[in-house]
C-alpha atoms as a PDB file:
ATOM      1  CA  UNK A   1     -18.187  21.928  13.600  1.00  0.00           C
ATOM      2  CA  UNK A   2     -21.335  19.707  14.146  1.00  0.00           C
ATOM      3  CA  UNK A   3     -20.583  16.546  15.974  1.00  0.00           C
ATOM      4  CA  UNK A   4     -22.025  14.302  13.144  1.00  0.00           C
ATOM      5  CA  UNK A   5     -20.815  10.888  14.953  1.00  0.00           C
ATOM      6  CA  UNK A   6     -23.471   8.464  16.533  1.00  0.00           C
ATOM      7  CA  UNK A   7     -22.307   6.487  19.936  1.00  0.00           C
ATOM      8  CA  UNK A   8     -19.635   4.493  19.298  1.00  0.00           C
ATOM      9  CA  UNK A   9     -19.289   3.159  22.907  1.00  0.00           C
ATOM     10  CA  UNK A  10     -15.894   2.546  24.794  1.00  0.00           C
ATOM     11  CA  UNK A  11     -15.388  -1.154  22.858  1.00  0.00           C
ATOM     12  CA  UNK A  12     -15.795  -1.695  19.269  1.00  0.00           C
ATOM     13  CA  UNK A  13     -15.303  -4.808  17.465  1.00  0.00           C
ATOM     14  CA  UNK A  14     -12.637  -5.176  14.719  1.00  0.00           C
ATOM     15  CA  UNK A  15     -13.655  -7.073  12.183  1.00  0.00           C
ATOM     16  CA  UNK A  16      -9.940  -8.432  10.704  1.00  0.00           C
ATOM     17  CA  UNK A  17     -10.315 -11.949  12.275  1.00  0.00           C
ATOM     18  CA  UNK A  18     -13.674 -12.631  10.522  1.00  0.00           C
ATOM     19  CA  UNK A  19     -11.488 -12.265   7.674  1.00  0.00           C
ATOM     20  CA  UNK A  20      -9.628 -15.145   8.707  1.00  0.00           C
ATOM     21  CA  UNK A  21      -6.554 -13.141   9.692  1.00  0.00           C
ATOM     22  CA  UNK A  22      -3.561 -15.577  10.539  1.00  0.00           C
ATOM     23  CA  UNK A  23      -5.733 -17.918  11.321  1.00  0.00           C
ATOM     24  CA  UNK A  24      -8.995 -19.661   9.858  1.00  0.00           C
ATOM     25  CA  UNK A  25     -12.362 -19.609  11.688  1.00  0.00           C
ATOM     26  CA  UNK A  26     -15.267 -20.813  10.785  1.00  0.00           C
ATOM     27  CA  UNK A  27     -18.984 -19.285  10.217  1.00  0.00           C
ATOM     28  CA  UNK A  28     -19.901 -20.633  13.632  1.00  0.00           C
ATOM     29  CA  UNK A  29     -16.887 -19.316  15.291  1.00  0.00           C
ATOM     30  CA  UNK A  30     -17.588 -15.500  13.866  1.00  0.00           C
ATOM     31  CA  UNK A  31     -21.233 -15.965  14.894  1.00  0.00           C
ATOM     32  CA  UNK A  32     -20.194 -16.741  18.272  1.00  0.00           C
ATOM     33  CA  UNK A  33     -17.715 -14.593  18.853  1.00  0.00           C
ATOM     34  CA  UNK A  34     -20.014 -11.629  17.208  1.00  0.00           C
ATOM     35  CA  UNK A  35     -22.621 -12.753  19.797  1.00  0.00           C
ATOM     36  CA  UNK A  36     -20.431 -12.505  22.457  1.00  0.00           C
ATOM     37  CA  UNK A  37     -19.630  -9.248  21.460  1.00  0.00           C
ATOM     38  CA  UNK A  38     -23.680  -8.357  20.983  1.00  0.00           C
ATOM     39  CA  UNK A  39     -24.437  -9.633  24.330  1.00  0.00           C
ATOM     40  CA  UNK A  40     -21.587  -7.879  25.942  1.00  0.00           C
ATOM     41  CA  UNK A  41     -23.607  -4.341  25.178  1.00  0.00           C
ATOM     42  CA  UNK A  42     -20.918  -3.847  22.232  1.00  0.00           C
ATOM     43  CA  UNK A  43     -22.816  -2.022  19.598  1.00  0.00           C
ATOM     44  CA  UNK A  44     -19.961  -0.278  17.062  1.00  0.00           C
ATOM     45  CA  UNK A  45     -18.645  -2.930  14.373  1.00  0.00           C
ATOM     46  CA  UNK A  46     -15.316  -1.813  12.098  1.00  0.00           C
ATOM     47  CA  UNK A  47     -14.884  -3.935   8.705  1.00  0.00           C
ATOM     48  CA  UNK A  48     -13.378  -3.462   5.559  1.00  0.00           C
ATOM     49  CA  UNK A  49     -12.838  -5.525   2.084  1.00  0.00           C
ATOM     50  CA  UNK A  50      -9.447  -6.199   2.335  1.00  0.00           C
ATOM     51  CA  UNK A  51     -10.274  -7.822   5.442  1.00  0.00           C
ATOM     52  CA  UNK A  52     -10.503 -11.493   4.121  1.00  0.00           C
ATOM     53  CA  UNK A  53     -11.425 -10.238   0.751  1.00  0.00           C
ATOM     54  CA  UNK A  54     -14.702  -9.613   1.662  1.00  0.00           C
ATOM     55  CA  UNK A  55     -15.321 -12.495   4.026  1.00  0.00           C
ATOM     56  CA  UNK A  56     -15.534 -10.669   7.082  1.00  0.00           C
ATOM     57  CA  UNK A  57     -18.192  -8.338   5.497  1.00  0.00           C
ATOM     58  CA  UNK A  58     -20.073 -10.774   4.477  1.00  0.00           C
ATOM     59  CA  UNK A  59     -20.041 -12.804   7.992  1.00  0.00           C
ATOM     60  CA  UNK A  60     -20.580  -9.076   9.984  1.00  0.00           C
ATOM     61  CA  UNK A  61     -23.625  -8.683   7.682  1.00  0.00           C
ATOM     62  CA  UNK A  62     -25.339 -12.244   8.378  1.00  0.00           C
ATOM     63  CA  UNK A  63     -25.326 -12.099  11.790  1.00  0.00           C
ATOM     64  CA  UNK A  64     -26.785  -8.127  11.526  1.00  0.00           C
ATOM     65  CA  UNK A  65     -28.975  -8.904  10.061  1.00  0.00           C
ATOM     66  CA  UNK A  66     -31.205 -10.880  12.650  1.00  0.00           C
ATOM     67  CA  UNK A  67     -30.180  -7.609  14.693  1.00  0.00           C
ATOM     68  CA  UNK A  68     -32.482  -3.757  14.512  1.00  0.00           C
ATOM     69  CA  UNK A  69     -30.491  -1.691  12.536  1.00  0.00           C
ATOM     70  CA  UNK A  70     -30.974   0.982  14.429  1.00  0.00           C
ATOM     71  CA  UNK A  71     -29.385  -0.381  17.543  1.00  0.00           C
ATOM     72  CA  UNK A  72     -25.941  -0.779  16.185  1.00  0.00           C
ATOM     73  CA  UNK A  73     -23.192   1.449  14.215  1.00  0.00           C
ATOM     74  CA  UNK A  74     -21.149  -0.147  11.123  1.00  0.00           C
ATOM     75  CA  UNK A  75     -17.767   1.491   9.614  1.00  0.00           C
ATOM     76  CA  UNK A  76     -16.300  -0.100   7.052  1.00  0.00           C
ATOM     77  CA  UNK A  77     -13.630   1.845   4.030  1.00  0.00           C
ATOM     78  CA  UNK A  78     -12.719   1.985   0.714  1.00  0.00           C
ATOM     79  CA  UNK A  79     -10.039   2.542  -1.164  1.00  0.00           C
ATOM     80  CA  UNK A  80      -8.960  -1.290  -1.902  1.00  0.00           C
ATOM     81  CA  UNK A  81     -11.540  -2.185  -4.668  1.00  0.00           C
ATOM     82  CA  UNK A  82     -12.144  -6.196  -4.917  1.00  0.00           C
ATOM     83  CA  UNK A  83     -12.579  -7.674  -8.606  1.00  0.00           C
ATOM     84  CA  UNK A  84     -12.397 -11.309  -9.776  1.00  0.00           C
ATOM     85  CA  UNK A  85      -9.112 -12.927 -10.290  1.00  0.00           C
ATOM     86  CA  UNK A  86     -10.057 -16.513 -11.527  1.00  0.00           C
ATOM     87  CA  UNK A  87      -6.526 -17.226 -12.283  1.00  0.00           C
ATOM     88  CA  UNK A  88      -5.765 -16.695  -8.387  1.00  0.00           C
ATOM     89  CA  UNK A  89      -8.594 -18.887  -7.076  1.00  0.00           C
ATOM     90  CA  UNK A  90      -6.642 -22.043  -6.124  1.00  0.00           C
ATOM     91  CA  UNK A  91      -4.053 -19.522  -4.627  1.00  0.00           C
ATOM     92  CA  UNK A  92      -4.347 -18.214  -1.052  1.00  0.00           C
ATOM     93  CA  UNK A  93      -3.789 -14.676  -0.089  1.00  0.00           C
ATOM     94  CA  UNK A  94      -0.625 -14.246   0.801  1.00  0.00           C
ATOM     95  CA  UNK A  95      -0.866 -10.564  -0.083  1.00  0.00           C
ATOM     96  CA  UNK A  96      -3.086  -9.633   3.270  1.00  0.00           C
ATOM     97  CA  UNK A  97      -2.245 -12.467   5.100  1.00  0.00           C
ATOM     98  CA  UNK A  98      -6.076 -13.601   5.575  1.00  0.00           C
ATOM     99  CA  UNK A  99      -6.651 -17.788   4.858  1.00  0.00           C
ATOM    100  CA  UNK A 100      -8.993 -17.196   2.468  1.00  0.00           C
ATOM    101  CA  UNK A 101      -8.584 -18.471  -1.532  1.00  0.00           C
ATOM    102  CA  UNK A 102      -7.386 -15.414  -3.621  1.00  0.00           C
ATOM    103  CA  UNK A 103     -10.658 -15.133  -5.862  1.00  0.00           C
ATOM    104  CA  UNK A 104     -10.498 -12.072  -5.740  1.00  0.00           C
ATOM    105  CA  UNK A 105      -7.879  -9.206  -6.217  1.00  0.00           C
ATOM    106  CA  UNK A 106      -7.231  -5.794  -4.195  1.00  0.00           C
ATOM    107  CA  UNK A 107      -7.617  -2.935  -6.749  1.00  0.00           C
ATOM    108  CA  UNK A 108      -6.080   0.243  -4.901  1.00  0.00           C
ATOM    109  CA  UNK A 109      -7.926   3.246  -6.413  1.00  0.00           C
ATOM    110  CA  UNK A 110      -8.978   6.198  -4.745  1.00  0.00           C
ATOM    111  CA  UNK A 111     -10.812   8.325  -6.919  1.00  0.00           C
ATOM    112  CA  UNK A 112     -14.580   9.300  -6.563  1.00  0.00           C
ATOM    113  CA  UNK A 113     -15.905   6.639  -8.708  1.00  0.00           C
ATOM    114  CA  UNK A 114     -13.999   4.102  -7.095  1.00  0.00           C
ATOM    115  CA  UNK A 115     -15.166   5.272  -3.554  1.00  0.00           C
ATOM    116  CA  UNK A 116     -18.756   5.249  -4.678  1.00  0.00           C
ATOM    117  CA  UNK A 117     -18.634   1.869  -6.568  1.00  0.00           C
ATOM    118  CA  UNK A 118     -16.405   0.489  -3.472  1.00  0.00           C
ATOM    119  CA  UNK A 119     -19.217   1.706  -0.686  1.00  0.00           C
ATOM    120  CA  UNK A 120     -21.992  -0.391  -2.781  1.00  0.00           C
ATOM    121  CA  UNK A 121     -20.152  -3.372  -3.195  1.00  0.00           C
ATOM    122  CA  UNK A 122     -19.713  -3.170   0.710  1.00  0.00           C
ATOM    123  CA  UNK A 123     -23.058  -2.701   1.504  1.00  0.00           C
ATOM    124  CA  UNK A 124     -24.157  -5.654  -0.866  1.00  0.00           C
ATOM    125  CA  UNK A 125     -22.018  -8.337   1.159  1.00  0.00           C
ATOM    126  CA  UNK A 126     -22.840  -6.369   4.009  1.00  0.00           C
ATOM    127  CA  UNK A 127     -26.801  -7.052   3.340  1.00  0.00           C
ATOM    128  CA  UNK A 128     -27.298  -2.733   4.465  1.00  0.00           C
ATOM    129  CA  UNK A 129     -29.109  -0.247   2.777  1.00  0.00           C
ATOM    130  CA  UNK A 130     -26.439   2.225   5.092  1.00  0.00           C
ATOM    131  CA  UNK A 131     -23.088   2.050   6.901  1.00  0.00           C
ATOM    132  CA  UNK A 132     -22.976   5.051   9.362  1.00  0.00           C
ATOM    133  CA  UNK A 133     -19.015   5.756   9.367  1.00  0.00           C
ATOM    134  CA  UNK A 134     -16.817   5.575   6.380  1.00  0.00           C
ATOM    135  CA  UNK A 135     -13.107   5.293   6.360  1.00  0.00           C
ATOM    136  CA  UNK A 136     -10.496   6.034   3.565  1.00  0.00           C
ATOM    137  CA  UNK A 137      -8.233   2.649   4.340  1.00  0.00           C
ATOM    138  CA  UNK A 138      -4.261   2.780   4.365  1.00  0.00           C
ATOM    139  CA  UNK A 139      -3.487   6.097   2.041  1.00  0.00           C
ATOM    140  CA  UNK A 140      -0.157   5.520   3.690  1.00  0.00           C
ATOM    141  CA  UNK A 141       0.013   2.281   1.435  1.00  0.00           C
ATOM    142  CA  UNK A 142      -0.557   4.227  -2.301  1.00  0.00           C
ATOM    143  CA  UNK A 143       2.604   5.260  -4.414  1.00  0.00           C
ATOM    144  CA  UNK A 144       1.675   9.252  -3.514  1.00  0.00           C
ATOM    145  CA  UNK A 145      -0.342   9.293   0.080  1.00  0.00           C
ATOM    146  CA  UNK A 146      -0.942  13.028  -0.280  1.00  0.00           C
ATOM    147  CA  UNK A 147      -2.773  12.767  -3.673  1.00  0.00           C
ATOM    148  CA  UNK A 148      -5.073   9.648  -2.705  1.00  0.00           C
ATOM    149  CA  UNK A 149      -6.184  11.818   0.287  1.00  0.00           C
ATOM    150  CA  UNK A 150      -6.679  14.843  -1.874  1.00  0.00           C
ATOM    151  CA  UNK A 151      -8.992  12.572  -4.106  1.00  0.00           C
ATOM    152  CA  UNK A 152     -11.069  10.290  -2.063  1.00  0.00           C
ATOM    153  CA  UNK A 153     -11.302  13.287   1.055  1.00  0.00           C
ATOM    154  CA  UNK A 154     -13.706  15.254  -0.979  1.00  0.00           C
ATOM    155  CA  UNK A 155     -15.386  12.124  -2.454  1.00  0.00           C
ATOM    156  CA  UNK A 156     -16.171  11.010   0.996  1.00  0.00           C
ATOM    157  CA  UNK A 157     -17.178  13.853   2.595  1.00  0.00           C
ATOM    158  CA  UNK A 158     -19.642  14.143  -1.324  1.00  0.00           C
ATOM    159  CA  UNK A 159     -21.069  10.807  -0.208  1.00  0.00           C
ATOM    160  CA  UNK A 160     -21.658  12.144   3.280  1.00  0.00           C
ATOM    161  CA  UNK A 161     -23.652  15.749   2.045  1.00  0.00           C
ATOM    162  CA  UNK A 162     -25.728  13.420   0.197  1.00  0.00           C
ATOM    163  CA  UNK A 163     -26.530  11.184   2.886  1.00  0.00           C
ATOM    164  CA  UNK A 164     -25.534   7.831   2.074  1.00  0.00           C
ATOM    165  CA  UNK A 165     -23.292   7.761   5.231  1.00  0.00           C
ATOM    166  CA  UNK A 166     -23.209   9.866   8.908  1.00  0.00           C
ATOM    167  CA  UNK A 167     -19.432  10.168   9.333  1.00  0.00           C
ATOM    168  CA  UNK A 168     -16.449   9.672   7.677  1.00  0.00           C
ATOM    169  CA  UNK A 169     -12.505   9.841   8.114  1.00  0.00           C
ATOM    170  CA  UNK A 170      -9.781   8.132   7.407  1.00  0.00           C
ATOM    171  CA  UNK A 171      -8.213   4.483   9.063  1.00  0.00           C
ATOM    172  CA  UNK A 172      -4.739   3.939   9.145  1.00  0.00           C
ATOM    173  CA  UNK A 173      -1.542   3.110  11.422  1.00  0.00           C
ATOM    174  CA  UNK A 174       0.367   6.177   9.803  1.00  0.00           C
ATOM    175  CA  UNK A 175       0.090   9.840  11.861  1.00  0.00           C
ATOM    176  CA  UNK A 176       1.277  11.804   8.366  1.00  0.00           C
ATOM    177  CA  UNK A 177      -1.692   9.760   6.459  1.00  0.00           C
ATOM    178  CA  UNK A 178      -4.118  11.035   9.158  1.00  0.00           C
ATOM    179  CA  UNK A 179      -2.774  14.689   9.614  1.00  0.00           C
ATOM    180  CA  UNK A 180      -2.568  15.124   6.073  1.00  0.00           C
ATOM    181  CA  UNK A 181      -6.539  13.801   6.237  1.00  0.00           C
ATOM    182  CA  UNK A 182      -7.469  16.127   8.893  1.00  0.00           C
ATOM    183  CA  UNK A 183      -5.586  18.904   6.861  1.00  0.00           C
ATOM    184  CA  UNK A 184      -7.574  18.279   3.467  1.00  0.00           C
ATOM    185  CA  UNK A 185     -11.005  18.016   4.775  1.00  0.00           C
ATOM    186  CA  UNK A 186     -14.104  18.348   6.549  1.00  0.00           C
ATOM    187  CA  UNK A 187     -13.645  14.870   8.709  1.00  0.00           C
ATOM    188  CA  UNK A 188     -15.394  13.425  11.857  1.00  0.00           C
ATOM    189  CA  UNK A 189     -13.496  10.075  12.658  1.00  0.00           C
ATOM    190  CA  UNK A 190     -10.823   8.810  12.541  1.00  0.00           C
ATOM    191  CA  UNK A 191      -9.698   5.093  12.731  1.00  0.00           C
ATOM    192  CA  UNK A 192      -5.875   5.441  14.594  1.00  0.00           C
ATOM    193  CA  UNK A 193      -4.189   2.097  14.404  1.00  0.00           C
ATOM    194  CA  UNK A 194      -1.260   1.513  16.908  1.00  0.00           C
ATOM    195  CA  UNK A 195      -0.193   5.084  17.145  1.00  0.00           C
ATOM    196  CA  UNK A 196      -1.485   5.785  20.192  1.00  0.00           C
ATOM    197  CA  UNK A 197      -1.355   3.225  23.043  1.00  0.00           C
ATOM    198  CA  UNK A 198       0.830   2.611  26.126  1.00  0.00           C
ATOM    199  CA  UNK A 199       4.047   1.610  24.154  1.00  0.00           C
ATOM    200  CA  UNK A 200       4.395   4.055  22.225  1.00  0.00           C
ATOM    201  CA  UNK A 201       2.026   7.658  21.695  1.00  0.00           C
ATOM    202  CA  UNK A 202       3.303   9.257  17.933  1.00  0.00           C
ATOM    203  CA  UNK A 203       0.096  10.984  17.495  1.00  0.00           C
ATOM    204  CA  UNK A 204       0.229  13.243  20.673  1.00  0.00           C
ATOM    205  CA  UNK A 205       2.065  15.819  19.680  1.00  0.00           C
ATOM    206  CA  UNK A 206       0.147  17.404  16.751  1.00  0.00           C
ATOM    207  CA  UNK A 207      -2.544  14.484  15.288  1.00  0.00           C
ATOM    208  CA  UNK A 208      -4.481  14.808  19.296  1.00  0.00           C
ATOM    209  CA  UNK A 209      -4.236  18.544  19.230  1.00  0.00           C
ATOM    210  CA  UNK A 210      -5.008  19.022  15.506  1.00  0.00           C
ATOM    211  CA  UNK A 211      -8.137  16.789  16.619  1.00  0.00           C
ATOM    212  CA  UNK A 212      -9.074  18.574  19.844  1.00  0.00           C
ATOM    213  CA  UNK A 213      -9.042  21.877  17.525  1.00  0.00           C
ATOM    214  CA  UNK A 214     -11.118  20.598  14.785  1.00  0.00           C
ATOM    215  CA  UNK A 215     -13.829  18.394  16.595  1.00  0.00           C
ATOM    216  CA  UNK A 216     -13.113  15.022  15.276  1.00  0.00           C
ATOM    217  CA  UNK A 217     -12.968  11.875  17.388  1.00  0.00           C
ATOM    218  CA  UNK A 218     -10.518   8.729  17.461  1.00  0.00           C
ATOM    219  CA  UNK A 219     -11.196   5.182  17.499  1.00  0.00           C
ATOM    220  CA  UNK A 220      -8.504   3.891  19.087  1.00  0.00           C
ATOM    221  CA  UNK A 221      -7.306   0.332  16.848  1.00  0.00           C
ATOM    222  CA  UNK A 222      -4.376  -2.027  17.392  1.00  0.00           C
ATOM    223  CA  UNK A 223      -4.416  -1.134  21.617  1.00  0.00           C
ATOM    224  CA  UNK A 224      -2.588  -3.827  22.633  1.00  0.00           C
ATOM    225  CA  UNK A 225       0.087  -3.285  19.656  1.00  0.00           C
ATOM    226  CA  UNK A 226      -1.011  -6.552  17.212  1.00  0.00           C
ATOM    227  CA  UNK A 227      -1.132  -8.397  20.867  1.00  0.00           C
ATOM    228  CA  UNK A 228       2.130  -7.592  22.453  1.00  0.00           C
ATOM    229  CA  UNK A 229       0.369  -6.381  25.196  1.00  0.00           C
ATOM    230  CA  UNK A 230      -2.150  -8.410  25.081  1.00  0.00           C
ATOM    231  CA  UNK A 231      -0.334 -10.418  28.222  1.00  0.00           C
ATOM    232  CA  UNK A 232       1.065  -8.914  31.655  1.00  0.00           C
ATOM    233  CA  UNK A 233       3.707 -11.285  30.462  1.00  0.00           C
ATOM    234  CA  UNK A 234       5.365 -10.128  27.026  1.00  0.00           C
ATOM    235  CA  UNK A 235       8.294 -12.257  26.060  1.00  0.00           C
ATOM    236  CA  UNK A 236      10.036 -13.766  23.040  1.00  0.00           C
ATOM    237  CA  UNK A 237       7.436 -14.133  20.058  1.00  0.00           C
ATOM    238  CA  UNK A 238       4.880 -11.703  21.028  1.00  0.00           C
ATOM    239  CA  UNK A 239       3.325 -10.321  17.597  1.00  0.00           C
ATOM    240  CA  UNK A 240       3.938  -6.470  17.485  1.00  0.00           C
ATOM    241  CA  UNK A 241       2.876  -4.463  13.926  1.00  0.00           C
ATOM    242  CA  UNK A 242       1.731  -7.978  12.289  1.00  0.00           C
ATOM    243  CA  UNK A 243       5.194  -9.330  12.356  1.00  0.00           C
ATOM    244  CA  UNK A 244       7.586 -10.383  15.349  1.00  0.00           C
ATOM    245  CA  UNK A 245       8.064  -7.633  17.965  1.00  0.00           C
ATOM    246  CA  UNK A 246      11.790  -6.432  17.841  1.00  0.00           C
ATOM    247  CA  UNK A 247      14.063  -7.505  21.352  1.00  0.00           C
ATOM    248  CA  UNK A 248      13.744  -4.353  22.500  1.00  0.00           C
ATOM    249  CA  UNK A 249      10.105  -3.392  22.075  1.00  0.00           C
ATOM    250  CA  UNK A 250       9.570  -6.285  24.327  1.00  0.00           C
ATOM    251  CA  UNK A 251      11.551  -5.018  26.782  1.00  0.00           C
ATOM    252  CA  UNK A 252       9.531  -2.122  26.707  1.00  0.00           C
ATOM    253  CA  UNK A 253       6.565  -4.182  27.231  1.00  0.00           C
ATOM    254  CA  UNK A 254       7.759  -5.526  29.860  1.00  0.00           C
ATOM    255  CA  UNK A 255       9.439  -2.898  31.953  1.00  0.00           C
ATOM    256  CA  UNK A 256       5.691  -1.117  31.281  1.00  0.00           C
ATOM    257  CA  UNK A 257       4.242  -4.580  32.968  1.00  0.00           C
ATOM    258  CA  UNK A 258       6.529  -4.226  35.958  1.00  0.00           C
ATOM    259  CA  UNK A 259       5.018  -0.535  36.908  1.00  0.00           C
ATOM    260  CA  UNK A 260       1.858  -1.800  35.947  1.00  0.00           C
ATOM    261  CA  UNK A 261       2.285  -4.661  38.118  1.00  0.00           C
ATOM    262  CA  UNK A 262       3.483  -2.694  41.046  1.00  0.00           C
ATOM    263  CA  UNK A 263      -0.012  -0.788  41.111  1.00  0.00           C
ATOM    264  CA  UNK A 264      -1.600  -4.642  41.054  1.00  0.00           C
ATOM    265  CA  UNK A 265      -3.059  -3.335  37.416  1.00  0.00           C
ATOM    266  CA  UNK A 266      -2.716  -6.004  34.480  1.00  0.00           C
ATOM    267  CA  UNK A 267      -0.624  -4.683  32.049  1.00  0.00           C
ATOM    268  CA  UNK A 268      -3.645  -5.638  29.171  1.00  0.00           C
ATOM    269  CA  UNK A 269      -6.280  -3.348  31.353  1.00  0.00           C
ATOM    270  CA  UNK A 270      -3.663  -0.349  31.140  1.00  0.00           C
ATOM    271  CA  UNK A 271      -3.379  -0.304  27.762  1.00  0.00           C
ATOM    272  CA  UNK A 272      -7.411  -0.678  26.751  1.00  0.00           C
ATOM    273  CA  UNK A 273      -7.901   2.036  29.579  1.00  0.00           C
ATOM    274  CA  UNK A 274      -5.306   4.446  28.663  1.00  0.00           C
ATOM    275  CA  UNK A 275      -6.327   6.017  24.748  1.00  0.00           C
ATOM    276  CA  UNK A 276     -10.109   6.743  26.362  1.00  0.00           C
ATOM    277  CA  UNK A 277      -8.511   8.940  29.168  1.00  0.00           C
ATOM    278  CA  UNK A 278      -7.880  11.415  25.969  1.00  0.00           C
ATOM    279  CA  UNK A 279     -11.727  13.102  25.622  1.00  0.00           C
ATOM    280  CA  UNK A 280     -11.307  13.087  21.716  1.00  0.00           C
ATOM    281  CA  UNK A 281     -11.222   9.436  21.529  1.00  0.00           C
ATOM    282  CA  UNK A 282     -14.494   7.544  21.551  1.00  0.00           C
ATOM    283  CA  UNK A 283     -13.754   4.148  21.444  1.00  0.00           C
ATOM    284  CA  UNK A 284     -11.132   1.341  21.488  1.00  0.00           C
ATOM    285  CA  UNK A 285     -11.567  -1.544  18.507  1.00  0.00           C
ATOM    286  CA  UNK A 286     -10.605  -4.774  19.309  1.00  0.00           C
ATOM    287  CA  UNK A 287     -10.389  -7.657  17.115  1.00  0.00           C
ATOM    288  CA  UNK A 288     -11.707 -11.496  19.006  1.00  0.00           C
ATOM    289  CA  UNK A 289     -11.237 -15.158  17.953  1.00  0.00           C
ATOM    290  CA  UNK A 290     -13.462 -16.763  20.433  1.00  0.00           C
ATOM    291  CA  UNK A 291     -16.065 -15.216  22.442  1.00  0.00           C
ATOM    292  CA  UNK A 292     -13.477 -16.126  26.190  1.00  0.00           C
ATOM    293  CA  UNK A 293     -11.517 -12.909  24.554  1.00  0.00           C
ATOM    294  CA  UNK A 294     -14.517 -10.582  24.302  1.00  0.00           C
ATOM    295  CA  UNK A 295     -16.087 -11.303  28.070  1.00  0.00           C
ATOM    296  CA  UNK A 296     -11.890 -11.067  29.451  1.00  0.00           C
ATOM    297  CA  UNK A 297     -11.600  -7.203  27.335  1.00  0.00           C
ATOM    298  CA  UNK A 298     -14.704  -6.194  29.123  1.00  0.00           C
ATOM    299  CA  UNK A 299     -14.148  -7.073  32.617  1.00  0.00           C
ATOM    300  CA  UNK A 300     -10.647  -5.500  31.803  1.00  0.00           C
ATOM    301  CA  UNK A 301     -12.286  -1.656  30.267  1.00  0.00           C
ATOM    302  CA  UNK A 302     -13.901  -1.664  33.995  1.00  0.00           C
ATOM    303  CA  UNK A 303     -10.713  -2.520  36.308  1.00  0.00           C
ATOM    304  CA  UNK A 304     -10.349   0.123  39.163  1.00  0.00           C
ATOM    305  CA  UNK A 305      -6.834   1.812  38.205  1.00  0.00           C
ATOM    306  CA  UNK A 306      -5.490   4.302  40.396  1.00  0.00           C
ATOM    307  CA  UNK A 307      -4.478   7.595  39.155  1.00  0.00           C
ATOM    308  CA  UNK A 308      -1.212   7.450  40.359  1.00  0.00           C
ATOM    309  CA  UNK A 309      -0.104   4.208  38.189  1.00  0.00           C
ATOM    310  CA  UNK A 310      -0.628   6.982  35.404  1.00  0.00           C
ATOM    311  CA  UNK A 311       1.641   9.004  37.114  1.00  0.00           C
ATOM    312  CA  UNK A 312       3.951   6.908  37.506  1.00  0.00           C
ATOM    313  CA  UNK A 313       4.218   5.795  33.812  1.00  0.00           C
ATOM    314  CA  UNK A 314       4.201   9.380  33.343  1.00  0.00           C
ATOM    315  CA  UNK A 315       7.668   9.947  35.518  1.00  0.00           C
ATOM    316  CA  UNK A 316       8.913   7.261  33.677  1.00  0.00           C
ATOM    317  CA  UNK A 317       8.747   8.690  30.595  1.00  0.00           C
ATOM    318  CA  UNK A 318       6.239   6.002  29.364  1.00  0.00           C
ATOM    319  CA  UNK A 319       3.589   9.055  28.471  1.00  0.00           C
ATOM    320  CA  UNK A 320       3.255  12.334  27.168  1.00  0.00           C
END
């Protein structure tokens, strides 16, 4: 299979928190923290529409723009249409969680002309004439997964014969959604959220292989498991899959901090370091609020750790 993926680099940006995820930031906060990114040598950015309802396209493609286009790589998906909801607009979105007024409405359609129509209206708030990677968001989310992969698969891989993107795949936290992806069609990417980091590894056993077999490459999302281990010291109200991480998945966290911490290895550098030891993934995607968080990830992806931490975790029964 020809490897149709540009560099992606070992750190991509997530674009959820331009969205105003959880919390709200303003313009000159997402420039800043984009910059920070820029001027870190970070050249892969991940968006989406549901992301803010369109906000943090829109903010991705302002600051772009004052960027060559052919310096950097954009991913963004489809598969959550946005239309006008005027009878929402004094409403926030509660739906996705993003502080943003509920203008607009998620339409979740994943048939060709839907994929089409979605990729334009992307690339208008993004300001591009191209986005170079693709991504079918969620299927896991849609009333039959299998069937909104068997429809928007083919689209995207239509829209990628004709040249209107490089790559394309499919972005989700669920291993079946992905699998039955990889299973369906002709993919390159593929967007893995949370399903393989130190905590916990589902996709080893067949998504990794299925991967190595076929040719297509990961981008590792949701590394430090929605920021659980984001600290060397998880406790009590760490955020784990969006929501509160259960008692014992923090004990996990933190038993995997104590053998971290016995190697003198932060338990955050572990887990950004770990996916890219697998060959088939080509970058981890983190998400930033302020630029501090971009500059601390960096110095953290180039941390001396010693093999034998990995080992260790290994013995353990932490890893595959």
């Amino acid at each position: 299979m020809p490897d149709r993926m540009p560099p992606l680099g070992k750190l991509g940006f997530g674009g959820a928190n331009l969205g105003n995820l959880f919390t709200e930031m303003s313009d000159e906060q997402a420039h800043a923290v984009l910059q920070a990114a820029w001027d870190a040598g970070i050249r892969y950015f991940d968006t989406a529409p549901h992301y803010g309802l369109g906000l943090a396209e829109r903010r991705l493609g302002a600051f772009l723009a004052t960027k060559p286009r052919d310096e950097f790589v954009v991913s963004t998906k489809v598969g959550r249409r946005l239309e006008p909801s005027p009878e929402t607009s004094d409403e926030s979105d509660e739906e996705g969680g993003f502080v943003v007024p509920a203008d607009v409405r998620r339409v979740w359609d994943a048939s060709a002309g839907c994929v089409r129509r979605s990729l334009d209206e992307s690339l208008e708030r993004l300001g591009l004439d191209r986005v170079d990677v693709l991504f079918l968001h969620d299927p896991d989310e849609y009333p039959d997964m299998e069937a909104s992969v068997a429809t928007a698969v083919p689209a995207l891989v239509a829209l990628r014969e004709e040249g209107l993107v490089r790559a394309v795949g499919i972005g989700s936290k669920s291993v079946a959604a992905h699998l039955a992806g990889v299973r369906a069609g002709d993919l390159d990417l593929l967007m893995v959220a949370g399903r393989y980091t130190l905590l916990e590894q589902p996709a080893a056993p067949e998504l990794i292989p299925e991967c190595r077999e076929r040719g297509i490459g990961i981008a590792v999302a949701g590394a430090f498991n929605s920021g659980l281990l984001a600290t060397s010291t998880p406790g009590p109200g760490a955020r784990y899959e969006y929501g509160d991480a259960p008692a014992e998945v923090v004990e996990k966290a933190q038993r995997l901090a104590m053998v971290c911490g016995k190697y003198g290895v932060e338990l955050p550098a572990a887990a950004l370091q770990f996916p890219l030891r697998e060959p088939v993934v080509r970058s981890v995607v983190l998400g930033a609020t302020e630029p501090a968080h971009i500059e601390q990830n960096v110095a953290r992806i180039g941390e001396p750790i010693p093999e034998e931490l990995w080992e260790q975790l290994a013995v353990e029964g932490f890893l595959p």
